[in-house]
C-alpha atoms as a PDB file:
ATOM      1  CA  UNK A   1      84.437  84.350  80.595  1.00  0.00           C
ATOM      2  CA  UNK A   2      86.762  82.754  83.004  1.00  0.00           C
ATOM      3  CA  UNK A   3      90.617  83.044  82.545  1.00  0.00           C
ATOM      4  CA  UNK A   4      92.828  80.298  84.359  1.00  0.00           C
ATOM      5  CA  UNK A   5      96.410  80.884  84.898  1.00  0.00           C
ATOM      6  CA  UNK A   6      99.407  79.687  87.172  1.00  0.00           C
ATOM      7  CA  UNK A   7     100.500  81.474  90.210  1.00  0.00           C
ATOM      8  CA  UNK A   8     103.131  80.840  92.548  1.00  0.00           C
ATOM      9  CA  UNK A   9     102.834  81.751  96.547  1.00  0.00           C
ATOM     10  CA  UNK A  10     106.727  81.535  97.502  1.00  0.00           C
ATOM     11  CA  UNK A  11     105.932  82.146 101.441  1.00  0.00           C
ATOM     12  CA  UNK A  12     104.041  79.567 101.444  1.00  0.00           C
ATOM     13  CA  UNK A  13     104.913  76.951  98.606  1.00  0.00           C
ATOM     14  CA  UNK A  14     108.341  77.996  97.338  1.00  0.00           C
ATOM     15  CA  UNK A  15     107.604  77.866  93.477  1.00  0.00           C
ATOM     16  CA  UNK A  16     105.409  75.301  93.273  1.00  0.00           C
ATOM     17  CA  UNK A  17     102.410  76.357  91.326  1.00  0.00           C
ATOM     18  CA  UNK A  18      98.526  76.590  91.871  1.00  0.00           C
ATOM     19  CA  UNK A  19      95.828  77.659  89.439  1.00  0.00           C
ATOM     20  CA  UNK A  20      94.456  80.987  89.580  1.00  0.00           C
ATOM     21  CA  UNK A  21      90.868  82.044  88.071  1.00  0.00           C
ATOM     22  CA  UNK A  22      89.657  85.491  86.833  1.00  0.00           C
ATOM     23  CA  UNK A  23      85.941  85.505  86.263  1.00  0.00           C
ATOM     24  CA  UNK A  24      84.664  88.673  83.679  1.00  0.00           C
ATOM     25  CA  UNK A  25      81.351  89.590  82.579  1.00  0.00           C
ATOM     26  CA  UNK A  26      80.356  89.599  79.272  1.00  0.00           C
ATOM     27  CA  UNK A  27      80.283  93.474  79.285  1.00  0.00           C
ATOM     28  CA  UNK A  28      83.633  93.958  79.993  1.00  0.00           C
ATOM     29  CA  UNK A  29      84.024  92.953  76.342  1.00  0.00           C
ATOM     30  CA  UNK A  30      82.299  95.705  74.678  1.00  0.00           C
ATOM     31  CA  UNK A  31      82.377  98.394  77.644  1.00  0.00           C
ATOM     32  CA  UNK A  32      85.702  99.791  77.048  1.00  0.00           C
ATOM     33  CA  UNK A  33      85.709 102.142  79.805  1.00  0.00           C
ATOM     34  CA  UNK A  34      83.448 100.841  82.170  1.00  0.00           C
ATOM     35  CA  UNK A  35      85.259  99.475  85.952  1.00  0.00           C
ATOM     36  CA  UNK A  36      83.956  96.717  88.021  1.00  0.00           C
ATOM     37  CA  UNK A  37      84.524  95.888  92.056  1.00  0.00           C
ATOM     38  CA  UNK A  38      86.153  92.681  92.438  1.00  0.00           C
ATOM     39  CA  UNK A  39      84.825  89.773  94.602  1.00  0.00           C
ATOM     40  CA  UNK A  40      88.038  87.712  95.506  1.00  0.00           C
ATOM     41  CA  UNK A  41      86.865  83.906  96.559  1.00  0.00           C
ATOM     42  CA  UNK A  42      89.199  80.955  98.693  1.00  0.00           C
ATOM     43  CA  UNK A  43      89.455  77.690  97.028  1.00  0.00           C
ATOM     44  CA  UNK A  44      89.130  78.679  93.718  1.00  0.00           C
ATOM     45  CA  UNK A  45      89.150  75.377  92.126  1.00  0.00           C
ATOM     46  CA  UNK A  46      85.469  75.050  93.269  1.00  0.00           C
ATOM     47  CA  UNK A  47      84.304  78.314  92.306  1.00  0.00           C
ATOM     48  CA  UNK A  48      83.593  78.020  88.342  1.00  0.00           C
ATOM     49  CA  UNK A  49      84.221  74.576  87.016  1.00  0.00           C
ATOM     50  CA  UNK A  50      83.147  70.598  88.133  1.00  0.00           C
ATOM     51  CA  UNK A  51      86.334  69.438  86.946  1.00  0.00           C
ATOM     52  CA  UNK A  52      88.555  71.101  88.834  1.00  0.00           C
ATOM     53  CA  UNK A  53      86.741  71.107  92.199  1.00  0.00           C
ATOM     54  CA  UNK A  54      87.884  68.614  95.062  1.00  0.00           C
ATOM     55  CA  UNK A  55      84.568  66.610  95.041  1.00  0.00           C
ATOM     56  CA  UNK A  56      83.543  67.112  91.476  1.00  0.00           C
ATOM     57  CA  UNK A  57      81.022  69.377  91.890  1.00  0.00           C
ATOM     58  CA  UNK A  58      81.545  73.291  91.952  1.00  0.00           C
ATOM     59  CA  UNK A  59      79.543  76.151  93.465  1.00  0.00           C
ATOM     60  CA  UNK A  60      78.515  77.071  90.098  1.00  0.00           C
ATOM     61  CA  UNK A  61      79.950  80.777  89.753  1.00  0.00           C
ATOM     62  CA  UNK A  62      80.381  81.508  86.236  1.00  0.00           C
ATOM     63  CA  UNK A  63      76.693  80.552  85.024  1.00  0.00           C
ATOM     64  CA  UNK A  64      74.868  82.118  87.868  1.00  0.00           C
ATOM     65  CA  UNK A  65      76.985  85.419  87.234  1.00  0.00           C
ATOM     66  CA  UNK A  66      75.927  84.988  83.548  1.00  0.00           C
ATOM     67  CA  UNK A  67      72.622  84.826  83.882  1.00  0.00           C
ATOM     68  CA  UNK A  68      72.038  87.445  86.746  1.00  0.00           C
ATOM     69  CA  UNK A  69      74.176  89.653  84.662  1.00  0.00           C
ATOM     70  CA  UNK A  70      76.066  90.777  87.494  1.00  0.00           C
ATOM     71  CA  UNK A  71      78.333  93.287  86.953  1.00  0.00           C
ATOM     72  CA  UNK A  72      81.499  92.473  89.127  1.00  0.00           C
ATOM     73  CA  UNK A  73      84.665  90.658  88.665  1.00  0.00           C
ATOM     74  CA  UNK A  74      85.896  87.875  90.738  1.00  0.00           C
ATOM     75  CA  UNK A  75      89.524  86.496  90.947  1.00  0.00           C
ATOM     76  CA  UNK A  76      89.991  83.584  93.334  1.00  0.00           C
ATOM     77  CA  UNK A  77      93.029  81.136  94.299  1.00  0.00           C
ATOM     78  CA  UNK A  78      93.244  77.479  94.363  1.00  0.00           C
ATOM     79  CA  UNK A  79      93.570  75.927  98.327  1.00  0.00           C
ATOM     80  CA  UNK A  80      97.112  73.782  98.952  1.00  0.00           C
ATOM     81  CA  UNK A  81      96.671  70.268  98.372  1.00  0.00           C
ATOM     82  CA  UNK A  82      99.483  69.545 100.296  1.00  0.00           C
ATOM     83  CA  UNK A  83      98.351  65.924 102.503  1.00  0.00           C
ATOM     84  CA  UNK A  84     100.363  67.556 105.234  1.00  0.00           C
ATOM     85  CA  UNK A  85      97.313  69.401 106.160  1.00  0.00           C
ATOM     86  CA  UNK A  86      98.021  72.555 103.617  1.00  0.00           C
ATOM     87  CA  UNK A  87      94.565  73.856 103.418  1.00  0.00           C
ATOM     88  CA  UNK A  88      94.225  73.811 107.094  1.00  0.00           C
ATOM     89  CA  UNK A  89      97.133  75.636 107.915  1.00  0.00           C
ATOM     90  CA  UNK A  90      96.699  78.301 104.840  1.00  0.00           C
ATOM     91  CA  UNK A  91      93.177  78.925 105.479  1.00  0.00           C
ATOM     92  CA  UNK A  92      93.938  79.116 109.400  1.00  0.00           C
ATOM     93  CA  UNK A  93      94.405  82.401 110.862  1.00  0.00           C
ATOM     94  CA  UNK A  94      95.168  81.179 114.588  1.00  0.00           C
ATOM     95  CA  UNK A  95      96.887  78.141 115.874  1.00  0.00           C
ATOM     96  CA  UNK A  96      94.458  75.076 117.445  1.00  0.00           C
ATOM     97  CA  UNK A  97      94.821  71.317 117.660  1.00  0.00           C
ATOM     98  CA  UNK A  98      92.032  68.762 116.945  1.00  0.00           C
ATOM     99  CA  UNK A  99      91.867  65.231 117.372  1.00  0.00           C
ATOM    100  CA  UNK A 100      91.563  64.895 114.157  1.00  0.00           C
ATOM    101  CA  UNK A 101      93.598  67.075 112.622  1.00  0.00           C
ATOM    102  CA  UNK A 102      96.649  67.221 114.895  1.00  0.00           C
ATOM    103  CA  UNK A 103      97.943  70.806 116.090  1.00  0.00           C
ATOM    104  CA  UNK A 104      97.726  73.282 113.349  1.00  0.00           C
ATOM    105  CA  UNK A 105     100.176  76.169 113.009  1.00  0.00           C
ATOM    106  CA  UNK A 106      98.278  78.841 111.250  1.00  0.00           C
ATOM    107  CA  UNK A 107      99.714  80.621 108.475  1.00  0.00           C
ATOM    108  CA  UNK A 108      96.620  82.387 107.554  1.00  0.00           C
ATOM    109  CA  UNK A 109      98.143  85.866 107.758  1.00  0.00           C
ATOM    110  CA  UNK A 110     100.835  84.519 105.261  1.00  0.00           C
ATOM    111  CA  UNK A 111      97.988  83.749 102.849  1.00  0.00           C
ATOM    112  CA  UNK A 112      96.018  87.264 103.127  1.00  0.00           C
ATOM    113  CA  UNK A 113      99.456  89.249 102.629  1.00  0.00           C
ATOM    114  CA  UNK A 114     100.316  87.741  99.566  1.00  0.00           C
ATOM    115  CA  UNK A 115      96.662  88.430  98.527  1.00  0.00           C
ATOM    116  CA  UNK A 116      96.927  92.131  99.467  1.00  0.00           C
ATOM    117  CA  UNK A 117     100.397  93.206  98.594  1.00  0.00           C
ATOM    118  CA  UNK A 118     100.740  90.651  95.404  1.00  0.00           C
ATOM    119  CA  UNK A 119      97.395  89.269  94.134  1.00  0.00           C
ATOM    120  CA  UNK A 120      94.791  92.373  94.218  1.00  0.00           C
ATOM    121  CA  UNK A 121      97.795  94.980  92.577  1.00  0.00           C
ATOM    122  CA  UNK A 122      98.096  92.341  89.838  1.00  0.00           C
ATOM    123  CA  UNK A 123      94.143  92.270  89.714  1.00  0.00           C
ATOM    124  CA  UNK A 124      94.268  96.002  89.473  1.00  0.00           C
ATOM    125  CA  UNK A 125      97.187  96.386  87.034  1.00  0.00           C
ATOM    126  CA  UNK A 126      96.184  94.221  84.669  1.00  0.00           C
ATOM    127  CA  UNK A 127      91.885  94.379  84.600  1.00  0.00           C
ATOM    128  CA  UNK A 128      89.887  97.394  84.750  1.00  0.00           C
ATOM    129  CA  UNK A 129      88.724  96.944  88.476  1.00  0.00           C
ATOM    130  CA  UNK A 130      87.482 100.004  91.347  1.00  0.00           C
ATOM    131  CA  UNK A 131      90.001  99.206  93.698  1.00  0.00           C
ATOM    132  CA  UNK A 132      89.281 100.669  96.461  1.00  0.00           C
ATOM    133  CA  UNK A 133      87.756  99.694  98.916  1.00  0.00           C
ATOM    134  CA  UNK A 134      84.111  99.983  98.990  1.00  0.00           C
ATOM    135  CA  UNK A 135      84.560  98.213  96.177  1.00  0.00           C
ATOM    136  CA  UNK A 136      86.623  95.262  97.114  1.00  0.00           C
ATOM    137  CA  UNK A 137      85.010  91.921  98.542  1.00  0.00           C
ATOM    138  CA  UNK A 138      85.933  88.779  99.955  1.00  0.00           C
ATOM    139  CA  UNK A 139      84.388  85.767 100.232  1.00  0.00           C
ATOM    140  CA  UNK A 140      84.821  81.436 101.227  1.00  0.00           C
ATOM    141  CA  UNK A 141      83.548  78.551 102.432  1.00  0.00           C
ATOM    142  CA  UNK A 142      84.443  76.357 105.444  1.00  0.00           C
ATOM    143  CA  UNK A 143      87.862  76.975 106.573  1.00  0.00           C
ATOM    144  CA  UNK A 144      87.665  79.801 103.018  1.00  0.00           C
ATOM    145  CA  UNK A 145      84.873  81.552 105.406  1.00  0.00           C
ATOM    146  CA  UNK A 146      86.565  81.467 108.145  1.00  0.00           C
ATOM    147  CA  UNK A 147      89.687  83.603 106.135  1.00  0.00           C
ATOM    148  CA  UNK A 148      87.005  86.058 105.207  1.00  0.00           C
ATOM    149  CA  UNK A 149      85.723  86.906 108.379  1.00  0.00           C
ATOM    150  CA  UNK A 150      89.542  86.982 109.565  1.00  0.00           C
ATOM    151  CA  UNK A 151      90.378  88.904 106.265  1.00  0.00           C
ATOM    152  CA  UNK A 152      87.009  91.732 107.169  1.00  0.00           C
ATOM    153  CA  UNK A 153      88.827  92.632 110.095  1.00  0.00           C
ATOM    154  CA  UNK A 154      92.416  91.882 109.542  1.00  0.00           C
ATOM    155  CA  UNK A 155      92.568  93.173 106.678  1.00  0.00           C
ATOM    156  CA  UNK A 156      89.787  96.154 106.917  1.00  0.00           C
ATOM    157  CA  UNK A 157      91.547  98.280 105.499  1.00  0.00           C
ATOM    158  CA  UNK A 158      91.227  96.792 101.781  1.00  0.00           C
ATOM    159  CA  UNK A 159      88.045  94.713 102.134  1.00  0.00           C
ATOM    160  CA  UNK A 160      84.721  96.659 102.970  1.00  0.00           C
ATOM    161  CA  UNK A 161      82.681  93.357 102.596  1.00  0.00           C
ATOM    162  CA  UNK A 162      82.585  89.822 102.866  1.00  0.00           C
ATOM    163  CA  UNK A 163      80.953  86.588 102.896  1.00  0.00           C
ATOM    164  CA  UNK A 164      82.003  83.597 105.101  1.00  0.00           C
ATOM    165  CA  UNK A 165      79.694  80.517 104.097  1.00  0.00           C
ATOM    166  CA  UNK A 166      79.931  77.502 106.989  1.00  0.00           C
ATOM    167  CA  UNK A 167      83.052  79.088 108.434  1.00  0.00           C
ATOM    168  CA  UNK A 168      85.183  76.879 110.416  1.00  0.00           C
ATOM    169  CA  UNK A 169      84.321  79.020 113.627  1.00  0.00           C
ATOM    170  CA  UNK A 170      85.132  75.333 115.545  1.00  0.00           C
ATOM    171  CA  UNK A 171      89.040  75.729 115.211  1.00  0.00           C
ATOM    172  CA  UNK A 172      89.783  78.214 117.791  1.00  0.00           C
ATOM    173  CA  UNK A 173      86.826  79.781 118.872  1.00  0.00           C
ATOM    174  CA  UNK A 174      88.153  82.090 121.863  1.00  0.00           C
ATOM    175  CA  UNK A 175      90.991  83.828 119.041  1.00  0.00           C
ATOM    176  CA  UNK A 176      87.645  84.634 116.597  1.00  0.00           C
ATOM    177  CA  UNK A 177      85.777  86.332 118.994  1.00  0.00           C
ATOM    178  CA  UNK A 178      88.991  88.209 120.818  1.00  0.00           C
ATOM    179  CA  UNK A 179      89.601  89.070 117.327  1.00  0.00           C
ATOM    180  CA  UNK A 180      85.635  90.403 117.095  1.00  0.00           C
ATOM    181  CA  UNK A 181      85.940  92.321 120.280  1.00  0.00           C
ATOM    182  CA  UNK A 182      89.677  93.946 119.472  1.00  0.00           C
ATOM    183  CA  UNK A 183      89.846  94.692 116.016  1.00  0.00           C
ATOM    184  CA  UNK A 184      89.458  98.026 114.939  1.00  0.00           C
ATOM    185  CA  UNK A 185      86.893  97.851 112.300  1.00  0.00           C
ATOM    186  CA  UNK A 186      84.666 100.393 110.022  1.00  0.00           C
ATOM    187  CA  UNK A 187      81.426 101.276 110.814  1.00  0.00           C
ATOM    188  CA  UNK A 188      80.293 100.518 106.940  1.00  0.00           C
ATOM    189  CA  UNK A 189      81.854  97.102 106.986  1.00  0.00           C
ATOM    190  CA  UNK A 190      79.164  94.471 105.859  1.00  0.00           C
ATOM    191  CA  UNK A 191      79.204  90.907 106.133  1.00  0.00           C
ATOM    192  CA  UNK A 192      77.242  87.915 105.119  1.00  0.00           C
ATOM    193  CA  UNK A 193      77.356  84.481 107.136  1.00  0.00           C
ATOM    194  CA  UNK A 194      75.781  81.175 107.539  1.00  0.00           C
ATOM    195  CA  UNK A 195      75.885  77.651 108.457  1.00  0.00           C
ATOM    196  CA  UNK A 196      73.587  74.713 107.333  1.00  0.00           C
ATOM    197  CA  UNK A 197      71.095  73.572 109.240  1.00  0.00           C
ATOM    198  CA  UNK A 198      72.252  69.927 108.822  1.00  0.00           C
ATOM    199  CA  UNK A 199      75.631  71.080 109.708  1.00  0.00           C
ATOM    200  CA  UNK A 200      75.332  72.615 112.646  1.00  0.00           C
ATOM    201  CA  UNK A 201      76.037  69.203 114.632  1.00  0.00           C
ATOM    202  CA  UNK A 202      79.007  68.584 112.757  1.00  0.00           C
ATOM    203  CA  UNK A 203      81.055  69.826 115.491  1.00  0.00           C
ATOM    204  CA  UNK A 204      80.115  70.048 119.477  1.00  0.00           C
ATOM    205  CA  UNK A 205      78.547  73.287 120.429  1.00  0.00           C
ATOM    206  CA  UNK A 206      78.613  75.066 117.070  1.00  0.00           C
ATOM    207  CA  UNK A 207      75.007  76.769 117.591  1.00  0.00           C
ATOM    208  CA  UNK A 208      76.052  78.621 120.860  1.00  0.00           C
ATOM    209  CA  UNK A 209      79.656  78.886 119.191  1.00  0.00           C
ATOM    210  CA  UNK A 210      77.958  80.604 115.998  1.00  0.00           C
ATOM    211  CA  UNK A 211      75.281  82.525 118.300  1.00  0.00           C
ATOM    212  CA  UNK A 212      77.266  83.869 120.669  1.00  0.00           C
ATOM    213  CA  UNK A 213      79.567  85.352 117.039  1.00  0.00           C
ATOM    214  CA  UNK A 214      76.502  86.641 115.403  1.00  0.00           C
ATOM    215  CA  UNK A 215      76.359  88.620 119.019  1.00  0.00           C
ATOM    216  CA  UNK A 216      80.117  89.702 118.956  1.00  0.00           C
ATOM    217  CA  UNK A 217      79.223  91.272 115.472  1.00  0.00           C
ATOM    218  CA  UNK A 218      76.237  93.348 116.503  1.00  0.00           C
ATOM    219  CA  UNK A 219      77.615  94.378 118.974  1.00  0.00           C
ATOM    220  CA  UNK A 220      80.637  95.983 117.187  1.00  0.00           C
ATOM    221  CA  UNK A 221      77.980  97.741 114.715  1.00  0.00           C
ATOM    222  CA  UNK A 222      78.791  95.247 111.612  1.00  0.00           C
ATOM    223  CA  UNK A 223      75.665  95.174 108.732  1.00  0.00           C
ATOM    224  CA  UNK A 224      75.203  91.167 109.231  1.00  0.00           C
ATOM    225  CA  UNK A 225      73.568  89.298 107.126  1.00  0.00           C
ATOM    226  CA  UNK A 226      72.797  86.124 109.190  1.00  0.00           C
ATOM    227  CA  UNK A 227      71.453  83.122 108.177  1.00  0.00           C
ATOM    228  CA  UNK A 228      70.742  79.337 109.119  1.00  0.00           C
ATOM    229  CA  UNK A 229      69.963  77.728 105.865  1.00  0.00           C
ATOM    230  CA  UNK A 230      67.186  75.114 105.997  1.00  0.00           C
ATOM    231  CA  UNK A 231      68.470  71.758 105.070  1.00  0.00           C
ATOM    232  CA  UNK A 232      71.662  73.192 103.988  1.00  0.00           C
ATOM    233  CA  UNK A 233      74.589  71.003 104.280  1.00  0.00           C
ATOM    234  CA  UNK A 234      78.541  71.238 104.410  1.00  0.00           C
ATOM    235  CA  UNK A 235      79.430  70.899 100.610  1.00  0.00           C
ATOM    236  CA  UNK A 236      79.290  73.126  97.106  1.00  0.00           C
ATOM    237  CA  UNK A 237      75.690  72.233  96.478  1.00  0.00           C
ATOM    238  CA  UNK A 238      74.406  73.618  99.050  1.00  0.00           C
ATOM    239  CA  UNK A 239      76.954  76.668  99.173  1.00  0.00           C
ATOM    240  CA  UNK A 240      75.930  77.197  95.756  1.00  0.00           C
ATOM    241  CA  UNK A 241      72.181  77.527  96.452  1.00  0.00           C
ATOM    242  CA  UNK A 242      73.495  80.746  98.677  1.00  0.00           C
ATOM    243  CA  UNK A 243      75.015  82.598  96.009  1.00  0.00           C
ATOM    244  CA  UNK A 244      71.777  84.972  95.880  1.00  0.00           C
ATOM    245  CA  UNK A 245      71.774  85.397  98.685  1.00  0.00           C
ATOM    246  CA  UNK A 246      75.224  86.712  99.527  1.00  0.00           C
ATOM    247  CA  UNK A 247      75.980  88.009  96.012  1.00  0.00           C
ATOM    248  CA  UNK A 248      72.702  90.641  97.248  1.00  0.00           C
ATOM    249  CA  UNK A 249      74.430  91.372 100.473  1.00  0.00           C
ATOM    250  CA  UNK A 250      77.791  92.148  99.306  1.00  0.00           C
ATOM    251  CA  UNK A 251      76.003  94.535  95.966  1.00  0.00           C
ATOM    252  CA  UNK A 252      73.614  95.870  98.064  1.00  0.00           C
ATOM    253  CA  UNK A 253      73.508  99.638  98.603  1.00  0.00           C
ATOM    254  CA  UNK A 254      76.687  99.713  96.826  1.00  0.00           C
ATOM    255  CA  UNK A 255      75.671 102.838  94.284  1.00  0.00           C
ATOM    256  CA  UNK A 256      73.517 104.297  96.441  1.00  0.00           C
END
């Protein structure tokens, strides 16, 4: 079952409204007493359904959650749509400039404390969720990947896991790994990353850029889950093909 509500981010957006999703198993129905850990997801307008993602195609959430039977809960956001470059600068922990794009003034920290202080206790209040934080995941795509690796470290403290799918590692690559190197971080902290093997020359330099990360990582004792996906590509399809794959890393060990 998937619940979709409005949400406001006034920080951000003032009181303009985005849609928020809350994904529940079917168990939470008829297990009365039974708590899940929650899996909170960037750009949640792709997560669960084809006609509300960007490119009309989502990454499929709701059905593979159904039919692995997997017992966790997952609340997620919609991006800004803003054509003023809103998802850039939401999703952007650090400042950079790109020919492209222009020069970007991250408000990425914005975004993750309205998650923390207003989001996840209204995820808590109102669903029957193990909120701390072993239990407590985080997980995107892109520039949504690049927030969860930000938000593993940043934000240690209330995320033990996380998966970062193609994360935008191109936007300010000497801030991520400083970041890496300074953070204080737990030793138990786990993530899962990966780029696309057809993606990889999407930007110049992204294979040492994304090596020399994976390196950062290990070297600060993080349980990595690393992976270059074979013929995977920069879109939901292909992110969606992952879902076993990081869905295992963030439940693995969990109960043990």
């Amino acid at each position: 079952m998937v619940k979709k509500w409005n949400v406001t981010i006034p920080n951000l957006t003032g009181h303009k409204e985005r849609r928020a999703y809350l994904y529940l198993p079917a168990s939470y129905r008829y297990h009365a007493k039974k708590r899940y850990p929650v899996l909170y997801m960037f750009d949640g307008h792709n997560v669960f359904f084809d006609e509300d993602a960007t490119y009309g195609k989502c990454w499929g959430m709701k059905e593979y959650m159904d039919n692995a039977r997997t017992q966790m809960i997952i609340a997620a956001v919609e991006c800004n749509h803003s054509p003023d470059q809103g998802r850039l600068k939401e999703y952007s922990p650090f400042d950079f400039s790109d020919p492209g794009f222009g020069n970007i003034k991250g408000k990425g920290r914005l975004t993750m404390d309205w998650m923390v202080k207003y989001f996840k206790p209204f995820i808590d209040r109102t669903c029957r969720t193990i909120p701390d934080r072993k239990h407590t995941f985080i997980a995107g795509s892109s520039m949504g990947g690049l927030m969860s690796l930000y938000a593993l470290f940043a934000y240690n403290r209330i995320f033990s896991r996380a998966a970062a799918l193609s994360p935008s590692l191109w936007t300010n690559p000497e801030e991520i790994e400083r970041m890496i190197q300074t953070k204080s971080i737990r030793k138990d902290s786990v993530l899962y990353m990966d780029y696309g093997s057809n993606e990889l020359a999407n930007h110049s330099r992204m294979i040492e850029t994304y090596g020399k990360v994976c390196s950062l990582l290990l070297e600060r004792n993080i349980h990595l889950t690393s992976r270059i996906v074979p013929d995977g590509s920069h879109c939901e399809a292909s992110w969606e093909r992952q879902i076993p794959f990081f869905i295992n890393t963030l439940l693995y060990g969990l109960d043990e």
